[in-house]
PDB file of N, CA and C in Angstrom:
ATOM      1  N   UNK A   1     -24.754 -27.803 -33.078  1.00  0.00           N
ATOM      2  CA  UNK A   1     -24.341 -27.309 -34.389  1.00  0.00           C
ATOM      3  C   UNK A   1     -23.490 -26.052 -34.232  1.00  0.00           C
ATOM      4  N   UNK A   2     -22.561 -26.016 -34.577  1.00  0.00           N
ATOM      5  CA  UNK A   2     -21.689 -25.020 -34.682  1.00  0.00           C
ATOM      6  C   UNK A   2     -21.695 -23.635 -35.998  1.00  0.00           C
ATOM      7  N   UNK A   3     -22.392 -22.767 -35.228  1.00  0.00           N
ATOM      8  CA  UNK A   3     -22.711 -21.645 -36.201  1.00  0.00           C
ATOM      9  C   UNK A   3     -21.600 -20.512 -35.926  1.00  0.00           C
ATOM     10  N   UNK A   4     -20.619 -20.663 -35.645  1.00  0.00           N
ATOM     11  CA  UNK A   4     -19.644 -19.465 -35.370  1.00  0.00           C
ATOM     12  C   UNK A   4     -19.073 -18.319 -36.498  1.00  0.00           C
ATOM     13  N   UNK A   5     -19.178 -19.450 -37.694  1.00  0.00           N
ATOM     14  CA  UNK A   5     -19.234 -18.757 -39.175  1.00  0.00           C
ATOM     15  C   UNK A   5     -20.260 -17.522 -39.798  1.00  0.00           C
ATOM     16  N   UNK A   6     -21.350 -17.749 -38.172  1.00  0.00           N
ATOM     17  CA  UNK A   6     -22.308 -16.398 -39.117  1.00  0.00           C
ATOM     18  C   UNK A   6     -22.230 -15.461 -37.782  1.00  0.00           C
ATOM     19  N   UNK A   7     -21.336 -15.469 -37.174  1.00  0.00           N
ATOM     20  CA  UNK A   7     -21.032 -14.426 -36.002  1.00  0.00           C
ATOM     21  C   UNK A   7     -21.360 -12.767 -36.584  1.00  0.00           C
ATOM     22  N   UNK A   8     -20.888 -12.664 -37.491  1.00  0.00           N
ATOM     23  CA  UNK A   8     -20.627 -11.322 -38.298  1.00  0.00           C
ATOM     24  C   UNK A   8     -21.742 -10.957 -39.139  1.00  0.00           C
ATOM     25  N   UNK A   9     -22.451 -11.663 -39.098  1.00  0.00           N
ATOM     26  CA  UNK A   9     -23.427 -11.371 -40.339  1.00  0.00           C
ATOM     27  C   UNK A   9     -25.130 -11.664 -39.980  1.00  0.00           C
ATOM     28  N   UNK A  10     -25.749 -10.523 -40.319  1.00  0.00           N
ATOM     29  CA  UNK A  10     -26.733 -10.405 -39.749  1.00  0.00           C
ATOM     30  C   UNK A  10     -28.154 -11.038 -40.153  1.00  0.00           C
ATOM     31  N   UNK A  11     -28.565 -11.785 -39.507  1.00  0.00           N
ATOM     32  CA  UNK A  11     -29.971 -12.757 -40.089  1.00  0.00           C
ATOM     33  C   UNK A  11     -31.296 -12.057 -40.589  1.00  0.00           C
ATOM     34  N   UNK A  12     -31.629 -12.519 -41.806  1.00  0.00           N
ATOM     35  CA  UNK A  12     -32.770 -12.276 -42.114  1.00  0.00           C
ATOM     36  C   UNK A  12     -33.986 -13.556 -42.133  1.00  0.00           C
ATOM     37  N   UNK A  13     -32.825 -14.785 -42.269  1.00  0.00           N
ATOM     38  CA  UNK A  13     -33.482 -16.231 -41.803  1.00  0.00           C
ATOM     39  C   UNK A  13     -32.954 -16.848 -40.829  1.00  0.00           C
ATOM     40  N   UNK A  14     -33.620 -17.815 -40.524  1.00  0.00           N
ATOM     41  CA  UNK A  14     -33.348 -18.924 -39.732  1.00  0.00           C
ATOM     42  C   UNK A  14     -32.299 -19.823 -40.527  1.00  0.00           C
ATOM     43  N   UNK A  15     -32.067 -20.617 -39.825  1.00  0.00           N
ATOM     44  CA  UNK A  15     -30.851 -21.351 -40.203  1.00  0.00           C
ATOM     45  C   UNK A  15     -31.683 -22.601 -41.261  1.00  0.00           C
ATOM     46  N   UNK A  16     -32.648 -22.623 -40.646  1.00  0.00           N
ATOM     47  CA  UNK A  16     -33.472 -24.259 -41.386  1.00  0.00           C
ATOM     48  C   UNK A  16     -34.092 -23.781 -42.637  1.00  0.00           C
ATOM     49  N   UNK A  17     -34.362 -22.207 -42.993  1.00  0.00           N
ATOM     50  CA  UNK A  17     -34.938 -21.245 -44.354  1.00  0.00           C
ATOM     51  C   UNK A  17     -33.685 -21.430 -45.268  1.00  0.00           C
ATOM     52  N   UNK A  18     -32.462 -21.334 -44.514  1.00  0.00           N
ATOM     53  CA  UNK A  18     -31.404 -21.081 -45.356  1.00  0.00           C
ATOM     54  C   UNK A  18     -31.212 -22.635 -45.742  1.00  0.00           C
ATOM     55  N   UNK A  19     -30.750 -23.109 -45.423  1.00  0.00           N
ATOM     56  CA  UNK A  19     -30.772 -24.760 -45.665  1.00  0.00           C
ATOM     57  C   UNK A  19     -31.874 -25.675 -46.362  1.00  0.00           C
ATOM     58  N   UNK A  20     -32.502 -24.943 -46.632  1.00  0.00           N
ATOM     59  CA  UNK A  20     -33.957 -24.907 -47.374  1.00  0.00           C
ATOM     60  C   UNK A  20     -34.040 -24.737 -48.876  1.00  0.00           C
ATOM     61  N   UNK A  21     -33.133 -23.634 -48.504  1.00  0.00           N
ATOM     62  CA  UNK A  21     -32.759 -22.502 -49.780  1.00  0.00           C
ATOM     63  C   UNK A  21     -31.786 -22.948 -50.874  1.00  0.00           C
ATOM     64  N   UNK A  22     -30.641 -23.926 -49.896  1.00  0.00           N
ATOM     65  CA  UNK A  22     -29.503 -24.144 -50.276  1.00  0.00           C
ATOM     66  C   UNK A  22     -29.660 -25.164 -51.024  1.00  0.00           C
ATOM     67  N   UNK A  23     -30.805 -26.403 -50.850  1.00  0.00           N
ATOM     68  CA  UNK A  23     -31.080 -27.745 -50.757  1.00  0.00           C
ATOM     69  C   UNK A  23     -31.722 -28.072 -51.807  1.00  0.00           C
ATOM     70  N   UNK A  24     -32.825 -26.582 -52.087  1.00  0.00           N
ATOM     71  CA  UNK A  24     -33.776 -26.898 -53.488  1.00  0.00           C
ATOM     72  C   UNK A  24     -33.326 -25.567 -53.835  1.00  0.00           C
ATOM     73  N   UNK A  25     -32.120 -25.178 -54.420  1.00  0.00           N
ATOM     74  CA  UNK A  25     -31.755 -24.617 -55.058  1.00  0.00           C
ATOM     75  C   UNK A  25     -32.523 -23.320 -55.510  1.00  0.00           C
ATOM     76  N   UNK A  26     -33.437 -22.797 -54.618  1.00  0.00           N
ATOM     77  CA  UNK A  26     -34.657 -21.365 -54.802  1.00  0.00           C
ATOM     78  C   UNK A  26     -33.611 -19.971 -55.122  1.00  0.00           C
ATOM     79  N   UNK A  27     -33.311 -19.521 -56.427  1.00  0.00           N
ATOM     80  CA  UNK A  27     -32.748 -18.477 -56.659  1.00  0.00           C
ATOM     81  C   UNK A  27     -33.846 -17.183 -56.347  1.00  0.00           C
ATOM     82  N   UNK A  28     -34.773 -17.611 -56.887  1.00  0.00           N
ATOM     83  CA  UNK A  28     -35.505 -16.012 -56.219  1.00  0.00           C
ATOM     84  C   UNK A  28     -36.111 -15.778 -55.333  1.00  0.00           C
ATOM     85  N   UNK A  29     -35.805 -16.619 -53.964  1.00  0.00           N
ATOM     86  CA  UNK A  29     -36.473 -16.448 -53.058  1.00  0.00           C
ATOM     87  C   UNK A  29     -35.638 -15.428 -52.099  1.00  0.00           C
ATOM     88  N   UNK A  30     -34.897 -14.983 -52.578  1.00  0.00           N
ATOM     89  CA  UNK A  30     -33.812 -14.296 -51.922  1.00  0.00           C
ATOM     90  C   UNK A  30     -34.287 -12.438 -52.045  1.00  0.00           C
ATOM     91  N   UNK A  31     -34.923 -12.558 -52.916  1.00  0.00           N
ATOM     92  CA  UNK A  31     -35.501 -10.951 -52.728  1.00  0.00           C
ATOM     93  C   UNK A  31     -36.793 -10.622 -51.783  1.00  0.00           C
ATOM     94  N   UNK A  32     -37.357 -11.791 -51.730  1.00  0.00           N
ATOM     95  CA  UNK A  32     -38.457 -11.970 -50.804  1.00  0.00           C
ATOM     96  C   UNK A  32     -38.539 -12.368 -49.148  1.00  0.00           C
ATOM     97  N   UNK A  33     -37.013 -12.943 -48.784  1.00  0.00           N
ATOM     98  CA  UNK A  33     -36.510 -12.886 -47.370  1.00  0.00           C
ATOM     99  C   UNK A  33     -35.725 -11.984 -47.471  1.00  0.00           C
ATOM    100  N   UNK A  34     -34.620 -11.667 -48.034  1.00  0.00           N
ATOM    101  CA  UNK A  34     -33.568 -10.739 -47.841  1.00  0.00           C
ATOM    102  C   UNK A  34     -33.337  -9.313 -48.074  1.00  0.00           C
ATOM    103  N   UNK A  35     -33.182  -8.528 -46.999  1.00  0.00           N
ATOM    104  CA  UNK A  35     -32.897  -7.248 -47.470  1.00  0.00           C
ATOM    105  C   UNK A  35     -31.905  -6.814 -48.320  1.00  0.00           C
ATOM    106  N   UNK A  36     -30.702  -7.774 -48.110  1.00  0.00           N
ATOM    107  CA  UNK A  36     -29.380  -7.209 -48.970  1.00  0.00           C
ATOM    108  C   UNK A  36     -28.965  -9.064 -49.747  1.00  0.00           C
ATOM    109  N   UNK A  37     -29.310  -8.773 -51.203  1.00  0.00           N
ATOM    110  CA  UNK A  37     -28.500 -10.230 -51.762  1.00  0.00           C
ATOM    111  C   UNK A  37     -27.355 -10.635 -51.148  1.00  0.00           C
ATOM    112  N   UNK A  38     -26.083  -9.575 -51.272  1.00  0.00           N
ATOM    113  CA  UNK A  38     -25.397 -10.061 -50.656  1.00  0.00           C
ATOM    114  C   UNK A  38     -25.318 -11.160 -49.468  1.00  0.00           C
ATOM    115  N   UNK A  39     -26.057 -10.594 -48.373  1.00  0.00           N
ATOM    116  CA  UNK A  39     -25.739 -11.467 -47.432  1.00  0.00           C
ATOM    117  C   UNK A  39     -26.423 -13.046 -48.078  1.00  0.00           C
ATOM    118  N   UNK A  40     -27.189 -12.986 -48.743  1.00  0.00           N
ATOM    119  CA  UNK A  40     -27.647 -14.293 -49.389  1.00  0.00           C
ATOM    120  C   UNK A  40     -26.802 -14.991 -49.809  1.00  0.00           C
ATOM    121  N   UNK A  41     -25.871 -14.254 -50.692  1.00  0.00           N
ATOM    122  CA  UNK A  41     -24.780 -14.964 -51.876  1.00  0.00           C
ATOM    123  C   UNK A  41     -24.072 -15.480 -50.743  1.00  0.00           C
ATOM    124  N   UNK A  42     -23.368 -14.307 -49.659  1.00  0.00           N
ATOM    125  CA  UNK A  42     -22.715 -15.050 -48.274  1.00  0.00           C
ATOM    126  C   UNK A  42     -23.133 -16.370 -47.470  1.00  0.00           C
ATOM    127  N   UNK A  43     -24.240 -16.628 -47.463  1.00  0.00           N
ATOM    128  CA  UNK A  43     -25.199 -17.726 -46.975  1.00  0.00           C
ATOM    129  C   UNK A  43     -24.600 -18.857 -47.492  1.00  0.00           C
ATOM    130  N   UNK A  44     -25.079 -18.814 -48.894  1.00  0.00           N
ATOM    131  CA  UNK A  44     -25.323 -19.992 -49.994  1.00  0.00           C
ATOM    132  C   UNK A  44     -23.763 -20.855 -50.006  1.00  0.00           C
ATOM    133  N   UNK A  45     -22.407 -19.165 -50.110  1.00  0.00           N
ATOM    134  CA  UNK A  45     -21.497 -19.978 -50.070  1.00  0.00           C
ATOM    135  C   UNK A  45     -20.799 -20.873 -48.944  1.00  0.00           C
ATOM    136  N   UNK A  46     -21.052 -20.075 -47.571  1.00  0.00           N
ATOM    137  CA  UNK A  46     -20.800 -20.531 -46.400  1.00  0.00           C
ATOM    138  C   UNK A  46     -21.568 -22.032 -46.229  1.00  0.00           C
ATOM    139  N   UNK A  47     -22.730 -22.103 -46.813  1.00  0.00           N
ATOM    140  CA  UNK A  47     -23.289 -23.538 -46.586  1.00  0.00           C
ATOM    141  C   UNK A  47     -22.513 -24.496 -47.653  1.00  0.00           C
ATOM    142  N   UNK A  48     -22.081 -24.193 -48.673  1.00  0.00           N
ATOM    143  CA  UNK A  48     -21.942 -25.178 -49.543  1.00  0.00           C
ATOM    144  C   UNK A  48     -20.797 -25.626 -49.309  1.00  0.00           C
ATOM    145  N   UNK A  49     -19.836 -24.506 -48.447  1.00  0.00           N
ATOM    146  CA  UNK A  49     -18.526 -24.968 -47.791  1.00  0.00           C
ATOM    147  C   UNK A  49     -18.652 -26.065 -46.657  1.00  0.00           C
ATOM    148  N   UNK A  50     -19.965 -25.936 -45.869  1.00  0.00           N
ATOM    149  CA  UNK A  50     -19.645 -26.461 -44.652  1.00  0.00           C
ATOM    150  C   UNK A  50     -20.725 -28.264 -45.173  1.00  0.00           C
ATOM    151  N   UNK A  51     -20.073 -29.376 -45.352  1.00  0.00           N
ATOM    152  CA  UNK A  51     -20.939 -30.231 -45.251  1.00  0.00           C
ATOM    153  C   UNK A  51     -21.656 -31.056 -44.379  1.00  0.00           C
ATOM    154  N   UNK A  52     -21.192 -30.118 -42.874  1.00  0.00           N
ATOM    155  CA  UNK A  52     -22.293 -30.440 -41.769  1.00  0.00           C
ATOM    156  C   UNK A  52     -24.092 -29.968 -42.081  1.00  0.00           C
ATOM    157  N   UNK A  53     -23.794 -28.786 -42.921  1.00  0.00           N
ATOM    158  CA  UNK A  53     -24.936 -28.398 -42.785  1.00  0.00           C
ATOM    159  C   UNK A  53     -25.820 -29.517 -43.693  1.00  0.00           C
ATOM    160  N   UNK A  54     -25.027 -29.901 -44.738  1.00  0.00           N
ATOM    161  CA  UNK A  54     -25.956 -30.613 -45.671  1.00  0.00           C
ATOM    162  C   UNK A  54     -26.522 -31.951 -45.316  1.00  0.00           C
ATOM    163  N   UNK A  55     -25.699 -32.619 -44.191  1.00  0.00           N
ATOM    164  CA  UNK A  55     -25.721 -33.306 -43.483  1.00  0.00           C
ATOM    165  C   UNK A  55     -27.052 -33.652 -42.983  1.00  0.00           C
ATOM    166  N   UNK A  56     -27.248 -32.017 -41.902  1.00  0.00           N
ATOM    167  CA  UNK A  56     -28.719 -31.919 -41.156  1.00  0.00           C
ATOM    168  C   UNK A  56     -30.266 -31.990 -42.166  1.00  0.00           C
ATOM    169  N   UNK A  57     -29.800 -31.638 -43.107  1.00  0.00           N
ATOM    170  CA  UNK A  57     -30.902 -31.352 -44.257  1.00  0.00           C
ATOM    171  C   UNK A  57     -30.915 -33.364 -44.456  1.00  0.00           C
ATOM    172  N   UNK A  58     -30.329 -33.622 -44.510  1.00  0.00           N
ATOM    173  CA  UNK A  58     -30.851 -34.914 -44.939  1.00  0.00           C
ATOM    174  C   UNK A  58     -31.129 -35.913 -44.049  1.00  0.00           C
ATOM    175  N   UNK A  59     -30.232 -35.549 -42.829  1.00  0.00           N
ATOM    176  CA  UNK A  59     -31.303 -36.346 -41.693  1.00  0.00           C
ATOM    177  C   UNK A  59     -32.698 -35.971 -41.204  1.00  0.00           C
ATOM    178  N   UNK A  60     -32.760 -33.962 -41.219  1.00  0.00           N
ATOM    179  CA  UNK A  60     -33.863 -33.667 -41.077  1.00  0.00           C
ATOM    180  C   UNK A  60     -35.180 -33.961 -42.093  1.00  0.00           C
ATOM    181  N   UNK A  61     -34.940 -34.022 -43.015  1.00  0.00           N
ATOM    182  CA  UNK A  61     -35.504 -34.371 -44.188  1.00  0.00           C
ATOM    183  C   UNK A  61     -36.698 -32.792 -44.239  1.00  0.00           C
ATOM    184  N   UNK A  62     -35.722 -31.746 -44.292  1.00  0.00           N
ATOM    185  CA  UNK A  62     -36.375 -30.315 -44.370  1.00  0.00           C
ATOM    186  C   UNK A  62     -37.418 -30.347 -45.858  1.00  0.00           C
ATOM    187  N   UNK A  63     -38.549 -29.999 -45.634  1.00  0.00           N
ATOM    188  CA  UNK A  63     -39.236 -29.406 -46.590  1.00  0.00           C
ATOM    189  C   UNK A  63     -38.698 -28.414 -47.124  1.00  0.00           C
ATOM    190  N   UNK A  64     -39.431 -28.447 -48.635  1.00  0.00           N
ATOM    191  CA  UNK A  64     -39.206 -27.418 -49.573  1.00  0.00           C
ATOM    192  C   UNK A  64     -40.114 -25.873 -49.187  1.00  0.00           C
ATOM    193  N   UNK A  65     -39.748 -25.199 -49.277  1.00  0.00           N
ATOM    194  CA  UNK A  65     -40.075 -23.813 -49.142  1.00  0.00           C
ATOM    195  C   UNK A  65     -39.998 -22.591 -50.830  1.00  0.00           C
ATOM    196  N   UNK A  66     -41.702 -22.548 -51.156  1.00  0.00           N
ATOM    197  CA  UNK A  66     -41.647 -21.429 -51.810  1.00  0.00           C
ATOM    198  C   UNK A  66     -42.380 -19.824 -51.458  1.00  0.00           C
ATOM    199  N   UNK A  67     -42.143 -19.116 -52.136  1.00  0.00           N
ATOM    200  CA  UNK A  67     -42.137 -17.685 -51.760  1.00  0.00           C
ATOM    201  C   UNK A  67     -44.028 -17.545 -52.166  1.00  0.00           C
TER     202      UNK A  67
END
């Protein structure tokens, strides 16, 4: 999987939390992993750009995650 897009930006999740996040649509779970929204809002859009990621979510068949 090619993560070169989050070179710059510093994790507060895992890649499979974020894709998690992205998948069941959890708006407030973002104050409860994240120190800065921002980098969240950065997340959400970088995934929704890339449709590899959405890809893995549905072969992985990732569980839902609440706070």
């Amino acid at each position: 999987m090619d993560v070169t897009l989050f070179e710059n930006i510093t994790f507060s999740l895992t890649v499979f939390d974020l894709l998690n996040i992205y998948y069941h649509k959890v708006r407030y779970i973002a104050s409860i992993y994240l120190v800065n929204e921002l980098y969240f809002i950065t997340y959400i859009i970088i995934i929704c750009k890339n449709k590899k990621y959405v890809n893995i979510i549905n072969n992985n068949k990732v569980l839902p995650i609440y706070p």
